[in-house]
Protein backbone atom coordinates (compact mmCIF):
# COMPACT_ATOMS: atom_id res chain seq x y z
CA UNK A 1 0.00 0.00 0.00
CA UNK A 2 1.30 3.17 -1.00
CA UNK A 3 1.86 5.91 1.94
CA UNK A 4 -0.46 9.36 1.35
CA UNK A 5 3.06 11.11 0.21
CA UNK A 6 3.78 8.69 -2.71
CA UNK A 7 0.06 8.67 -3.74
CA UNK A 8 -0.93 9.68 -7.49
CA UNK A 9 -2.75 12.61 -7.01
CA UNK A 10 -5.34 13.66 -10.15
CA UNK A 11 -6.94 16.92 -11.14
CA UNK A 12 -10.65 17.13 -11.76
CA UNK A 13 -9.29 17.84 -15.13
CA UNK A 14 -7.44 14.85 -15.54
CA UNK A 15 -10.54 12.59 -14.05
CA UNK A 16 -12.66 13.54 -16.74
CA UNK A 17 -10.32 13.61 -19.75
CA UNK A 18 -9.54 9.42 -18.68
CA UNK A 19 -13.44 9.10 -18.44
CA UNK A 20 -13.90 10.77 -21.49
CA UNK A 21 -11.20 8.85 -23.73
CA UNK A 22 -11.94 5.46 -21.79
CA UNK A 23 -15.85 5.54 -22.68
CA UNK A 24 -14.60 6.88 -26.21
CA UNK A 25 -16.43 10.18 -26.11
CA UNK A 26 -13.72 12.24 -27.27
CA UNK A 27 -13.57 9.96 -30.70
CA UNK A 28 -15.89 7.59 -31.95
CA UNK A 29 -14.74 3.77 -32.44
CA UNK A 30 -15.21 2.02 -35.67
CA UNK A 31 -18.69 0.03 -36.36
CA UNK A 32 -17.95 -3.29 -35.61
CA UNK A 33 -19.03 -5.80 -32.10
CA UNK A 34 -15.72 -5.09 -30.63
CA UNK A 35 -16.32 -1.67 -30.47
CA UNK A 36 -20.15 -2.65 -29.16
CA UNK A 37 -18.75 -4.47 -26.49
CA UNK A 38 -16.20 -1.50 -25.68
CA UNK A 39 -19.18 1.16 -25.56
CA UNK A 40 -20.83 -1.27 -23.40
CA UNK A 41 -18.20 -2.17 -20.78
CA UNK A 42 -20.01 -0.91 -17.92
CA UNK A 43 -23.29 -1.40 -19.15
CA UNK A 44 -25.66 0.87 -21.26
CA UNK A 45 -28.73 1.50 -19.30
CA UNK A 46 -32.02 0.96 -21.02
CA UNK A 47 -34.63 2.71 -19.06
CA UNK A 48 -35.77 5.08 -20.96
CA UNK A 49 -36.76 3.46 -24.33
CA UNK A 50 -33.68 3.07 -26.78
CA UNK A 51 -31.21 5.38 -24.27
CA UNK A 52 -29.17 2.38 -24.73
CA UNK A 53 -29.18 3.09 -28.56
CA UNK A 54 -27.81 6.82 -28.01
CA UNK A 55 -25.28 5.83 -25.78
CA UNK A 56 -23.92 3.86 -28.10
CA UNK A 57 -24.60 6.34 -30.88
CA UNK A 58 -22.09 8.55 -28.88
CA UNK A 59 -19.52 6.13 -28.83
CA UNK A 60 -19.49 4.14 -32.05
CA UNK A 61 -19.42 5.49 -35.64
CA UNK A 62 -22.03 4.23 -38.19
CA UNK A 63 -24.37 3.10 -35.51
CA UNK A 64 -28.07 2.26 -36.80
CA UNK A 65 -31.21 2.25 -35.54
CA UNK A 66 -30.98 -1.73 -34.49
CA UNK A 67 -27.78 -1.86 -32.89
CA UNK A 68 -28.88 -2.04 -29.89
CA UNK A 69 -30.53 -5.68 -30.42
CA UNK A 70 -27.76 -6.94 -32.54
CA UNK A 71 -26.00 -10.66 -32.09
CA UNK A 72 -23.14 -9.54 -29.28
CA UNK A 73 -26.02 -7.80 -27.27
CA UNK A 74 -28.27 -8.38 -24.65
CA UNK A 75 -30.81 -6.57 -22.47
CA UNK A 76 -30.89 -7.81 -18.55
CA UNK A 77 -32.08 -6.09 -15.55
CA UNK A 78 -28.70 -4.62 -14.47
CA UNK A 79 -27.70 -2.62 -11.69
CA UNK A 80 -30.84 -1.18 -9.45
CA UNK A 81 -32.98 -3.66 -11.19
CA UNK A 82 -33.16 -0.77 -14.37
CA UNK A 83 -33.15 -2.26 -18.10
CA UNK A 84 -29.43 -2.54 -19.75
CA UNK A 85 -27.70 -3.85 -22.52
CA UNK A 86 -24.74 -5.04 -22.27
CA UNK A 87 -22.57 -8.00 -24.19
CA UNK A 88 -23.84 -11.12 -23.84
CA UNK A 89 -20.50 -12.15 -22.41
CA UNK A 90 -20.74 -9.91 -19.65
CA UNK A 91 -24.02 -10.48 -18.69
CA UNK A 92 -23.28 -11.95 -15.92
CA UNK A 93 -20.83 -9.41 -13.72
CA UNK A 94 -24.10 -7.20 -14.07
CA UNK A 95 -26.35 -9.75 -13.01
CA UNK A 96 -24.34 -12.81 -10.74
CA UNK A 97 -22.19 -9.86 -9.37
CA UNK A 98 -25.36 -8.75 -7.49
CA UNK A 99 -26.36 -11.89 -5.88
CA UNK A 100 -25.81 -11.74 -1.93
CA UNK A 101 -23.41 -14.13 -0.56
CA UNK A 102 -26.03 -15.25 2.10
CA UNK A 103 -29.76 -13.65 3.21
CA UNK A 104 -33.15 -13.62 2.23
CA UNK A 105 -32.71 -11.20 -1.39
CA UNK A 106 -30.18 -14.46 -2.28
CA UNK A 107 -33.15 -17.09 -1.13
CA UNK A 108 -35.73 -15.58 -3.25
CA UNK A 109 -33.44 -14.98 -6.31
CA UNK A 110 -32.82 -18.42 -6.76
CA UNK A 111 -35.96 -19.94 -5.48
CA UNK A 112 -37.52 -16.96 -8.51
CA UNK A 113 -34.96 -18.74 -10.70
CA UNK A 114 -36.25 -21.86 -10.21
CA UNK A 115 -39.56 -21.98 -10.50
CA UNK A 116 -39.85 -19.75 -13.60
CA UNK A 117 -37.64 -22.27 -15.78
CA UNK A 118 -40.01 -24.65 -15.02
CA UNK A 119 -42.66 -22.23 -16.43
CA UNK A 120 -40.46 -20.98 -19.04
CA UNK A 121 -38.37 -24.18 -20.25
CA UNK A 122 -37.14 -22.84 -23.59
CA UNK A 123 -39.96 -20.53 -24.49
CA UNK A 124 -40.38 -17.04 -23.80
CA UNK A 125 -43.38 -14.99 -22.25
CA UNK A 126 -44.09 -11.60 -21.23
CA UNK A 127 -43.33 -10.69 -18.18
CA UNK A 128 -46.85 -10.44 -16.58
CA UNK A 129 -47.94 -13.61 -17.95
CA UNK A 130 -45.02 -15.27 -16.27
CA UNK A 131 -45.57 -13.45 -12.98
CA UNK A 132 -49.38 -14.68 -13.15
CA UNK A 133 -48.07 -18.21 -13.27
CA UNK A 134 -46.23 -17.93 -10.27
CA UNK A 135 -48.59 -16.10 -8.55
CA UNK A 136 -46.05 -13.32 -7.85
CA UNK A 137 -46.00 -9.46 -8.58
CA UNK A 138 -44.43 -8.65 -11.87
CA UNK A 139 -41.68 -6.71 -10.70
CA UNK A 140 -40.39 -9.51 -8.18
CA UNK A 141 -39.37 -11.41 -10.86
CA UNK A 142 -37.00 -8.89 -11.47
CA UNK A 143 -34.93 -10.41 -7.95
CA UNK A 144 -34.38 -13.49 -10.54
CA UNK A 145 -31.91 -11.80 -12.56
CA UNK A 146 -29.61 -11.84 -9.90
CA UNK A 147 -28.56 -15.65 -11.01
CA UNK A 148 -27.73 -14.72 -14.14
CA UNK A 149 -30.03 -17.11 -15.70
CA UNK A 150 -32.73 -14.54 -17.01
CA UNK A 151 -32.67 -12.60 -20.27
CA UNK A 152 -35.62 -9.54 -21.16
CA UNK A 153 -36.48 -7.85 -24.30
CA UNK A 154 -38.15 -4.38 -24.15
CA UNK A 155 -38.87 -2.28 -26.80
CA UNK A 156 -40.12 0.64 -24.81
CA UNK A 157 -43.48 0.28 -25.44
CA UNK A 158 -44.66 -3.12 -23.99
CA UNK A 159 -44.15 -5.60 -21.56
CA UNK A 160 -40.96 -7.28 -21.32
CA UNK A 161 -40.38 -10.75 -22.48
CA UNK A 162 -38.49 -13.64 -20.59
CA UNK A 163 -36.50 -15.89 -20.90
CA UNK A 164 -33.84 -18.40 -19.33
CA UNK A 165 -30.15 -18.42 -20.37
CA UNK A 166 -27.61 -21.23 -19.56
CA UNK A 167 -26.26 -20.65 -15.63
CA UNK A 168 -22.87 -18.19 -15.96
CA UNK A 169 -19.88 -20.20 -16.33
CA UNK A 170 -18.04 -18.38 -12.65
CA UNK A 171 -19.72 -17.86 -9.20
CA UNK A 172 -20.91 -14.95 -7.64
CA UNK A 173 -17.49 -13.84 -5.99
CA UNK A 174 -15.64 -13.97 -9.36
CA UNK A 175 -18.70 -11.81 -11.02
CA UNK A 176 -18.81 -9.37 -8.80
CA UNK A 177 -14.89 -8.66 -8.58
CA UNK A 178 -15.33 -8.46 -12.10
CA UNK A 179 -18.06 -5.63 -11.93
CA UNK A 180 -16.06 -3.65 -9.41
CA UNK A 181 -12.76 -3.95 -12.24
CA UNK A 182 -15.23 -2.43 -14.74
CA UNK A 183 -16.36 -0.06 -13.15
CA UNK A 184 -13.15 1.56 -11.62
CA UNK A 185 -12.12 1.39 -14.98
CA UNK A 186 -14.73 3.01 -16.74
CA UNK A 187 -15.48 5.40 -13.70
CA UNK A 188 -12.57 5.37 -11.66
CA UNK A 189 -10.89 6.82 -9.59
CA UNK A 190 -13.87 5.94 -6.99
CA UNK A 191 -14.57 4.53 -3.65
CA UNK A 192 -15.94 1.61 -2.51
CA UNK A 193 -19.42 3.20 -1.27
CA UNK A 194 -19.83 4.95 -4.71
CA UNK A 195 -19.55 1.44 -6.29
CA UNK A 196 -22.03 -0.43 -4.22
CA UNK A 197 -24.32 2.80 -4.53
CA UNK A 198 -24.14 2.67 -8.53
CA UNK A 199 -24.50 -1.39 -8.59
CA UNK A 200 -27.55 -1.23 -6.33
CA UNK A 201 -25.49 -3.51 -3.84
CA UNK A 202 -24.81 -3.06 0.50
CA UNK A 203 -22.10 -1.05 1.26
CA UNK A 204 -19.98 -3.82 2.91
CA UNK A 205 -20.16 -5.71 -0.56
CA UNK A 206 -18.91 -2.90 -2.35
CA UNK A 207 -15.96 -3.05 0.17
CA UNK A 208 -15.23 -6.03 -0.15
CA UNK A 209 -15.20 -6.54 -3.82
CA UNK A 210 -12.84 -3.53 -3.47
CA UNK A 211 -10.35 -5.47 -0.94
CA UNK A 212 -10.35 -8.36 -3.19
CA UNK A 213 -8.92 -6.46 -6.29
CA UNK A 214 -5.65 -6.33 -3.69
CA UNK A 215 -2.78 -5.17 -5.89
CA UNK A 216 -5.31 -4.70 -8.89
CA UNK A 217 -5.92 -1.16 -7.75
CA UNK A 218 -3.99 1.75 -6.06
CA UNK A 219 -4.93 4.58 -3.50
CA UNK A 220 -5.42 8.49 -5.22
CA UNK A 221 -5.74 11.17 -3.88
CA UNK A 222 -8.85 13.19 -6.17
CA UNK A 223 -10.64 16.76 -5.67
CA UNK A 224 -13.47 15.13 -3.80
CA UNK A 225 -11.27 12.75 -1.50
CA UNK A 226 -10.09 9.42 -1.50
CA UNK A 227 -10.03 6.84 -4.05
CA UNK A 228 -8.86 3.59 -6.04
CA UNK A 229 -7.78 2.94 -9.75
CA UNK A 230 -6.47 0.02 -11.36
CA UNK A 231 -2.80 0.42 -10.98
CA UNK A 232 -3.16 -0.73 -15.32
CA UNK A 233 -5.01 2.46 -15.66
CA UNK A 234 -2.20 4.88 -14.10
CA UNK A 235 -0.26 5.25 -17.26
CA UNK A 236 -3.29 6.71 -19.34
CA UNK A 237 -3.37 9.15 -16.03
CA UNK A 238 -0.17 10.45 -16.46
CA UNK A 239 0.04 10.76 -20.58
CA UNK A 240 -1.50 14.24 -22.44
CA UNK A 241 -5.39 14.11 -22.58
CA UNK A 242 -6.70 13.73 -26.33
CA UNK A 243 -8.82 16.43 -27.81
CA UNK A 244 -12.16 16.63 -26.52
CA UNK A 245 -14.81 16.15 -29.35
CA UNK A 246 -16.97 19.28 -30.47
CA UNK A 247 -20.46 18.10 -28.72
CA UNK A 248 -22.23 14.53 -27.71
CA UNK A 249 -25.80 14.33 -27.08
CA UNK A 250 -25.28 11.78 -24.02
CA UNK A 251 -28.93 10.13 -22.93
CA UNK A 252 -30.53 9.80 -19.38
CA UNK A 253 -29.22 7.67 -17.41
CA UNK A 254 -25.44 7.13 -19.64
CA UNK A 255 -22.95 5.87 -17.47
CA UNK A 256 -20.62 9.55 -17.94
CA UNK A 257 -22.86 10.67 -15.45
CA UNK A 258 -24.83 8.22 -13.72
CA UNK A 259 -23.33 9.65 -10.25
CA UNK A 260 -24.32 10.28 -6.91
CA UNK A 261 -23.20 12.22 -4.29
CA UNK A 262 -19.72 13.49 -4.46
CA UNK A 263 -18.83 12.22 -8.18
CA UNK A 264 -21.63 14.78 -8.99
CA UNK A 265 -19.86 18.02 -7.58
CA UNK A 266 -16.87 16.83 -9.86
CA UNK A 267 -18.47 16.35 -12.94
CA UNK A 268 -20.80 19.81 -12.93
CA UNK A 269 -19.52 21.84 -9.93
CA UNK A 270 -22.01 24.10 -9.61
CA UNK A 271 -24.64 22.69 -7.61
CA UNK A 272 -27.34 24.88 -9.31
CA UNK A 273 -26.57 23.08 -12.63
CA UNK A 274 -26.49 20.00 -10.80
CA UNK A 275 -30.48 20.17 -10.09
CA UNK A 276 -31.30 20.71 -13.43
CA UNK A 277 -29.09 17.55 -14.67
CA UNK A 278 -30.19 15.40 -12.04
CA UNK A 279 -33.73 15.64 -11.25
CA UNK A 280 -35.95 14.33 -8.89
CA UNK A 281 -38.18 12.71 -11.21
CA UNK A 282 -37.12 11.56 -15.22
CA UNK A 283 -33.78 12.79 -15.58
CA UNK A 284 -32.83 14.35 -18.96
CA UNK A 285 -29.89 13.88 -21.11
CA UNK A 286 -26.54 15.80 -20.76
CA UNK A 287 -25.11 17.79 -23.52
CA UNK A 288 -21.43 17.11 -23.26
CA UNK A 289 -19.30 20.66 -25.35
CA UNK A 290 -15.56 20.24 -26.18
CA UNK A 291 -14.69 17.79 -22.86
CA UNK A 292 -17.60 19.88 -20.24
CA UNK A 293 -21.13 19.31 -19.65
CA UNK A 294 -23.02 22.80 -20.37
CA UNK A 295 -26.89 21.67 -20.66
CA UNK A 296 -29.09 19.41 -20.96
CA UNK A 297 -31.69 17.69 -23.74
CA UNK A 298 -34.80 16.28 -24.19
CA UNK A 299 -36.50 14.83 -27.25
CA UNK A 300 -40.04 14.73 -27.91
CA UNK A 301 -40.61 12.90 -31.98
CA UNK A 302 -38.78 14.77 -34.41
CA UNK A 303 -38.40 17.87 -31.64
CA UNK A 304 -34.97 18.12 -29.82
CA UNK A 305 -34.89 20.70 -27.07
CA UNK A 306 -31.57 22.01 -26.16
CA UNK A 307 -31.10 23.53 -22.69
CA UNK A 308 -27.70 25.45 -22.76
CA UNK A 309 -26.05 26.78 -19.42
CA UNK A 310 -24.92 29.79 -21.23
CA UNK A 311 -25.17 31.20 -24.66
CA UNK A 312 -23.28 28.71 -27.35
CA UNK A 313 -21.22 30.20 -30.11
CA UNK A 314 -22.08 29.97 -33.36
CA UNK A 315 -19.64 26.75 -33.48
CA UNK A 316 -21.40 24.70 -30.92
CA UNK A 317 -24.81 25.03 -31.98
CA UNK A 318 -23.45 24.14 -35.43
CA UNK A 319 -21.86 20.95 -33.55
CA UNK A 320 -24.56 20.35 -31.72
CA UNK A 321 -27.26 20.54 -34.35
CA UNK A 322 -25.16 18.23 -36.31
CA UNK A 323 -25.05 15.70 -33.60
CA UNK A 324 -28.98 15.67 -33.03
CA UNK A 325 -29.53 15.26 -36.86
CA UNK A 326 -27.55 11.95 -36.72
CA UNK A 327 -29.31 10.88 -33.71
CA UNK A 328 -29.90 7.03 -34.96
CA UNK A 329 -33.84 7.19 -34.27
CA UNK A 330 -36.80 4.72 -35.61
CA UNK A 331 -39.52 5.32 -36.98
CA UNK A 332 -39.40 9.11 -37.77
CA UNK A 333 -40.91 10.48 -41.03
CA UNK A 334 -39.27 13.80 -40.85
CA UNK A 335 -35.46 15.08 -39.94
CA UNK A 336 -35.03 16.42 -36.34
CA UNK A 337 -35.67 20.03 -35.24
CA UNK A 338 -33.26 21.58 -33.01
CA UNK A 339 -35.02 24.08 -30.53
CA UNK A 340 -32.51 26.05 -28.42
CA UNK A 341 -33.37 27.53 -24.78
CA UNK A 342 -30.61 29.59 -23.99
């Protein structure tokens, strides 16, 4: 363990510019299912219908309308029980890395598990028919996930549909050291509290899965306090930060800034800004300018409504405008309208 003088200390600065270049926001990848699983390391939350679809749209060039249901993906209840994608490789460090070592939550899992492949064999169902077969609530089935034997599909606009997968190939320990590796990659550096908060899991959990990386990860010292990185990630710490790109149209609920508490403060420091980007109710999506968050967006059809923080140049709306009429979107019979509130 390194003492608190020999500690890597980072700039808010430097935080986001690793963020940024790790979750390929500063530069798109190339189209391909490498580059899907990439954009999807730490999951792409699915909540509100085809977010997933935007997030990747922000990460991967060429990406169409159906991406988000291609071969290498899968939707799962992830983290918090919300709707993801994420590789179907990696399904289970969001799903098996959640399941209690011991308790209740771990009883009811797999007893859920259980009894709905037996209902299920190898068909699939929505999910309130299956729930009516058990004779449970529809949204308890959502505890059944945490096996890692349950896959959804959810278009936004119905019920989802079920299914059962093959049990993941490691146990629960191995998934969920996994998760914690992702994420302090993808969001690092970070504590072990703001991990268990974002993967819906107890504190002491989080902790643990923390302890377990062992030489995996180093102490740093960061603007809001104490944290860990993977010691593999230190190098892209130290090197120049790439060029931020002109604008992204990130969705709600991307993983750039699906924070709480302190990580907030860091990523939009001004805590009036920070009410307006995370709500109490649906939150809306963050426009991310040359490397800073400066707004927010919401999209209604063909209508995209820009709140700025500030009044853009010329240059940014341009980018911006740009990036909303590539917006990778189904089913509309018209190009998008830009409306700017600034």
């Amino acid at each position: 363990m390194r003492d608190r003088a020999t500690r890597l200390r980072v700039t808010r600065t430097q935080i986001l510019a690793f963020r940024r270049s790790v979750q390929a926001l500063d530069a798109r990848l190339p189209r391909g299912a490498a580059s899907l699983r990439r954009a999807a390391w730490l999951g792409l939350q699915d909540s509100m219908p085809r977010a997933a679809l935007l997030s990747l749209h922000a990460r991967v060039t060429g990406t169409q309308p159906a991406a988000w249901e291609g071969p290498s993906l899968v939707q799962i209840w992830g983290p918090r029980y919300s709707t993801y994608v994420v590789d179907a490789r990696d399904a289970p460090a969001f799903t098996l890395g959640r399941l209690p070592d011991t308790g209740p939550t771990r009883r009811v899992a797999e007893s859920l598990a259980d009894r709905l492949a037996q209902v299920l064999g190898d068909t699939r169902m929505l999910q309130r028919d299956a729930a009516r077969a058990l004779g449970e609530p529809p949204n308890r089935l959502r505890y059944a996930t945490l096996t890692g034997r349950v896959r959804i599909r959810w278009d936004g606009a119905r019920e989802p549909t079920m299914w059962m997968a093959p049990p993941p190939g490691i146990g629960p320990g191995a998934a969920r050291l996994e998760l914690a590796r992702r994420y302090l990659h993808v969001l690092g550096p970070a504590s072990p509290s703001a991990f268990a908060a974002w993967a819906g899991i107890p504190p002491v959990a989080g902790a643990a899965a923390f302890e377990a990386l062992g030489a995996a990860r180093v102490p740093v010292d960061t603007p809001v306090g104490d944290g860990w990185m993977l010691a593999s990630d230190e190098p892209a710490f130290r090197r120049a930060a790439d060029a931020p790109a002109p604008a992204r149209l990130l969705p709600s609920g991307d993983a750039y800034f699906l924070l709480d508490g302190a990580e907030r403060e860091l990523l939009v420091p001004r805590a009036d800004r920070r009410e307006l980007l995370w709500t109490s109710r649906v939150w809306p999506g963050a426009l991310l300018v040359e490397g800073e968050i400066c707004g927010t967006w919401r999209r209604a059809q063909h209508t995209v409504r820009i709140d700025a923080w500030g009044r853009p140049s010329r240059v940014v709306r341009d980018a911006v405008e740009a990036e909303a009429a590539a917006l990778p979107l189904p089913g509309l019979d018209r190009a998008i309208d830009v409306v700017w509130n600034a």
